[in-house]
Protein backbone atom coordinates (compact mmCIF):
# COMPACT_ATOMS: atom_id res chain seq x y z
CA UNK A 1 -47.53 -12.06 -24.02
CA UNK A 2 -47.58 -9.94 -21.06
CA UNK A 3 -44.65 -7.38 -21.72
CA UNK A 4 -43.13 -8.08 -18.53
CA UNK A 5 -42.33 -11.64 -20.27
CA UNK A 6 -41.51 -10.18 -23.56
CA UNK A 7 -38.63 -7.86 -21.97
CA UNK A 8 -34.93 -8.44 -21.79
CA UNK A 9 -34.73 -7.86 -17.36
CA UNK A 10 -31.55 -5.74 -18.07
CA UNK A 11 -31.63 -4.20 -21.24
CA UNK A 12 -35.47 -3.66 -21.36
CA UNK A 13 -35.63 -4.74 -24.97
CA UNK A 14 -36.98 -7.30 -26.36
CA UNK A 15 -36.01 -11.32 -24.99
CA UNK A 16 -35.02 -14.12 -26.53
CA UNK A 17 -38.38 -15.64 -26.60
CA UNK A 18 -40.41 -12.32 -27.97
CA UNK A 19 -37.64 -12.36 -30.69
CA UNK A 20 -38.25 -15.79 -31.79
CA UNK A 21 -42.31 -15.32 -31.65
CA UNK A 22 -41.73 -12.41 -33.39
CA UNK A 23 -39.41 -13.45 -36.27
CA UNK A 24 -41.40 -16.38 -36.54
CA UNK A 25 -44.74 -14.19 -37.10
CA UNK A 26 -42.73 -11.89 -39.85
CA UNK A 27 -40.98 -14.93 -41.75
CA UNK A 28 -44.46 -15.92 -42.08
CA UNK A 29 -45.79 -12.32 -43.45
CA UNK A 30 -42.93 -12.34 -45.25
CA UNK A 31 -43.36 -15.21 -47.32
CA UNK A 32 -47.27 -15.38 -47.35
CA UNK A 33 -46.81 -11.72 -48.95
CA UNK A 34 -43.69 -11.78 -50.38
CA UNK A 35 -42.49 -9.29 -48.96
CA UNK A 36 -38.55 -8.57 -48.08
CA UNK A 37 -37.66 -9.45 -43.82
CA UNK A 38 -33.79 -8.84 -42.79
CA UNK A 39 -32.32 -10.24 -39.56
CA UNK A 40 -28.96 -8.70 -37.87
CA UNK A 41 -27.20 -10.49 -35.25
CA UNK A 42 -24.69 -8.32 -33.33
CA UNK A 43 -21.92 -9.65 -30.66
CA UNK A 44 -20.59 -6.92 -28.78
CA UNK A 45 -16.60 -8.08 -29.61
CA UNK A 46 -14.27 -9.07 -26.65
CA UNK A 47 -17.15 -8.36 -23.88
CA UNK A 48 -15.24 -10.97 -21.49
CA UNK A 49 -12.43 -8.81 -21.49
CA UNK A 50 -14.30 -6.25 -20.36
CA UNK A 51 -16.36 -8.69 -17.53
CA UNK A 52 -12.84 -9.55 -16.74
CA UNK A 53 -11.82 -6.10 -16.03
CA UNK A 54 -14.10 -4.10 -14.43
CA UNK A 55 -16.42 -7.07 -13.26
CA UNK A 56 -20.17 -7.74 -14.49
CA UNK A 57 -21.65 -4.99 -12.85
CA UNK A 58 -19.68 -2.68 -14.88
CA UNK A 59 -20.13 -5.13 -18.24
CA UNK A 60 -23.89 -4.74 -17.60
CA UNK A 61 -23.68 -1.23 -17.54
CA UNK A 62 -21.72 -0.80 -21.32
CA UNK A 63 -24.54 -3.35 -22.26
CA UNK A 64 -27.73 -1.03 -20.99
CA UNK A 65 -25.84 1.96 -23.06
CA UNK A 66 -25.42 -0.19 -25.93
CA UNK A 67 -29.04 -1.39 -25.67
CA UNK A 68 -30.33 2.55 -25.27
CA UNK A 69 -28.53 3.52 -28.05
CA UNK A 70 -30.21 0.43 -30.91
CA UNK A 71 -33.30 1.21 -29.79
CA UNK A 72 -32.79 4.69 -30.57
CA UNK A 73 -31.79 3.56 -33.98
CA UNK A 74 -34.15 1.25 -35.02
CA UNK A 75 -37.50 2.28 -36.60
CA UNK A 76 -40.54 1.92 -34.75
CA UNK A 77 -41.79 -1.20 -36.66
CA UNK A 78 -38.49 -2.53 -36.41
CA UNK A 79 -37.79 -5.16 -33.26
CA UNK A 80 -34.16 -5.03 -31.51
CA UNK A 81 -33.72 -7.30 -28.77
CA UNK A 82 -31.26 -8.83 -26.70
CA UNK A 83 -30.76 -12.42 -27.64
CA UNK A 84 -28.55 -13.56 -24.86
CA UNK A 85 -24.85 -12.31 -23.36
CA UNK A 86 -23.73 -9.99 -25.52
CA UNK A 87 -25.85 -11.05 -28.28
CA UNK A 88 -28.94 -8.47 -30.17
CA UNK A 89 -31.34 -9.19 -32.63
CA UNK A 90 -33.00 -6.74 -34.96
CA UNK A 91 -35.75 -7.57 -37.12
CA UNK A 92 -36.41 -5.18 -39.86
CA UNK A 93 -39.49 -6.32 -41.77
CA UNK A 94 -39.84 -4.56 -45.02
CA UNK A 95 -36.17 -4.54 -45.20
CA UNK A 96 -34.24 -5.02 -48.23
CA UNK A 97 -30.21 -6.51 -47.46
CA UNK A 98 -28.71 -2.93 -48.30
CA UNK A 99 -30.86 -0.99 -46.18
CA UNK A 100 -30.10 -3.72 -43.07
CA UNK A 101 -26.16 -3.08 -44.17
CA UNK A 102 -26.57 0.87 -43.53
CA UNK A 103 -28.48 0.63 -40.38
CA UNK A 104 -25.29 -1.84 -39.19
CA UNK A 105 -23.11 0.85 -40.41
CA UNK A 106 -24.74 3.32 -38.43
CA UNK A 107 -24.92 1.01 -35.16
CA UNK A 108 -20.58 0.37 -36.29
CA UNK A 109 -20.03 4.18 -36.58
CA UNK A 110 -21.55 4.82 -33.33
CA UNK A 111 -19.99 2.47 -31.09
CA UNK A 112 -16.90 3.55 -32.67
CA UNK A 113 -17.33 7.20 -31.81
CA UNK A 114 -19.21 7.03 -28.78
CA UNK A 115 -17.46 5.37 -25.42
CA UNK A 116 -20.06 3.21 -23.75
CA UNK A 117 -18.62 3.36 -20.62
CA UNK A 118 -15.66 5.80 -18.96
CA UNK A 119 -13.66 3.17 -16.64
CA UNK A 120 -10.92 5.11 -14.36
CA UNK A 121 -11.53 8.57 -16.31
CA UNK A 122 -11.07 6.72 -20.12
CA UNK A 123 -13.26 6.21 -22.68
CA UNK A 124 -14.04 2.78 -23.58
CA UNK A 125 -15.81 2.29 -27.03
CA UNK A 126 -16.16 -1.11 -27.89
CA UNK A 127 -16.74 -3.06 -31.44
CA UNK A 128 -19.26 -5.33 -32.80
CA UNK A 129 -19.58 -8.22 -35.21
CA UNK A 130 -22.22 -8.34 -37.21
CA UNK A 131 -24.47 -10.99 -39.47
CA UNK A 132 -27.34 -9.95 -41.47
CA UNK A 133 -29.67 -12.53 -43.05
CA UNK A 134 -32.20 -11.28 -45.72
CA UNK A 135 -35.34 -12.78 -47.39
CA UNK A 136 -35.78 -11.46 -50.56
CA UNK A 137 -39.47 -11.00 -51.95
CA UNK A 138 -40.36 -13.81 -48.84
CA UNK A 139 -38.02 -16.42 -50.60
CA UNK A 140 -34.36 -18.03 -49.31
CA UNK A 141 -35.10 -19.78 -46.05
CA UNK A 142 -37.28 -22.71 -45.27
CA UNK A 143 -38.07 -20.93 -41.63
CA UNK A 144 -37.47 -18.67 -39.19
CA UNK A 145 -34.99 -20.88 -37.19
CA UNK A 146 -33.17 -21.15 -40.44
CA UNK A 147 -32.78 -17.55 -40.72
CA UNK A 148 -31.70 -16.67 -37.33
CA UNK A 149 -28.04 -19.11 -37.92
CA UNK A 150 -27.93 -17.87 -41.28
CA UNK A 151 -27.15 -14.56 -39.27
CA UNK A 152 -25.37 -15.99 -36.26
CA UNK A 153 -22.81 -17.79 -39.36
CA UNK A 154 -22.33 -14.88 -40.90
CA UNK A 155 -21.51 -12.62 -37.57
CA UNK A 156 -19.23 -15.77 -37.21
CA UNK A 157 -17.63 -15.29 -40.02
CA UNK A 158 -16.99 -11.74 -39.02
CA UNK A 159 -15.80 -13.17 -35.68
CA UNK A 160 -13.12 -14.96 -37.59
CA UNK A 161 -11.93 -12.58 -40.08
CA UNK A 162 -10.91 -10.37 -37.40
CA UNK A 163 -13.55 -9.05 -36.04
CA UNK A 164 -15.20 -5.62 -36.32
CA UNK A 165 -17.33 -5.57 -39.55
CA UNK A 166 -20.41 -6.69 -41.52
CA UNK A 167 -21.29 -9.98 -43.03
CA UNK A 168 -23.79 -11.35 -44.90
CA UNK A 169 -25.64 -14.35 -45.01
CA UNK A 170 -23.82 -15.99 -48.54
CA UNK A 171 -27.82 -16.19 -49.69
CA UNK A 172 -27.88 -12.97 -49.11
CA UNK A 173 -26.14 -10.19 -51.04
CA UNK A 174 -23.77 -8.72 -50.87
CA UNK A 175 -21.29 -11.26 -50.16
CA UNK A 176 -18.68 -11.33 -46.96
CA UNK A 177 -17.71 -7.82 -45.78
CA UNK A 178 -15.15 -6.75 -42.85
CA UNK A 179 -15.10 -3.08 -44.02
CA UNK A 180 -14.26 -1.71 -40.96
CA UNK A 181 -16.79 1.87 -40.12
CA UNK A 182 -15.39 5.61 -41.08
CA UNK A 183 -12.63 6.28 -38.65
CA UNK A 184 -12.01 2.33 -37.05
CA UNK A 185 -8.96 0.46 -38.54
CA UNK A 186 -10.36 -3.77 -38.59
């Protein structure tokens, strides 16, 4: 793919299509080799509120910081990518479930110390719900599309525990977490 078609327009990371090529070429490598492949699914929490606001212009501003600041955090053979909305994908092949659960830590920490955005003077930091889907040793999902909801359920779950935390895929351990980051309250 040309990389003008593999790039988000706004966020300049990775689309929606490049992340499912992509994932599907890792699940693959994964399991041929067993090897370990973990998936996170981030939703930037209450972003309509913020659209509703200070209008879309503004909301696709906090999203271009938020996108700046995963792809400073990701490793280079990583892939983060925006998925659609609010929505990210990172694919972390190599990637065991506890190392995926720090690097969603780190992204939680951030956005809860760093404002995106400074509407009218104040600081707005925003949360983010988070799913993380792990093949262990390339087994614990028929395919690729099976691993991206195994994700997007357990950032759902998240979504309905309150928001603001970590989940995991129940396949993968450990189980359901809304542990809020160092200095957040859930």
């Amino acid at each position: 793919m040309d990389e003008q078609q593999r790039l988000d327009h706004l966020t300049r990371l990775a689309n929606r299509a490049w992340l499912e090529q992509e994932l599907t070429r890792q699940f693959d490598c994964a399991r041929r080799c067993a090897h370990p492949l973990s998936l996170m699914f981030i939703d930037l929490d209450h972003f309509k509120r913020i659209n509703d606001r200070y209008g879309h212009r503004f909301g696709d501003e906090v999203l271009v910081r938020f996108a700046t600041a995963l792809a400073s955090m990701v490793r280079e053979h990583d892939l983060a990518g925006r998925y659609g909305g609010e929505e990210f994908l990172i694919i972390m092949p190599n990637t065991r479930h506890g190392q995926a659960t720090a690097l969603a830590n780190r992204i939680r920490h951030y956005l809860a110390t760093q404002p995106l955005a400074k509407p009218e003077g104040e600081p707005l930091c925003v949360t983010a719900s988070i799913g993380i889907a792990s093949l262990d040793e390339g087994r614990g999902f028929l395919d690729a599309k099976a691993m991206i909801d195994a994700a997007d359920q357990a950032m759902y779950g998240i979504k309905h525990s309150g928001r603001n935390g970590v989940g995991h895929h129940a396949g993968s351990a450990p189980p359901l977490s809304d542990t809020p980051a160092p200095g957040t309250s859930p």
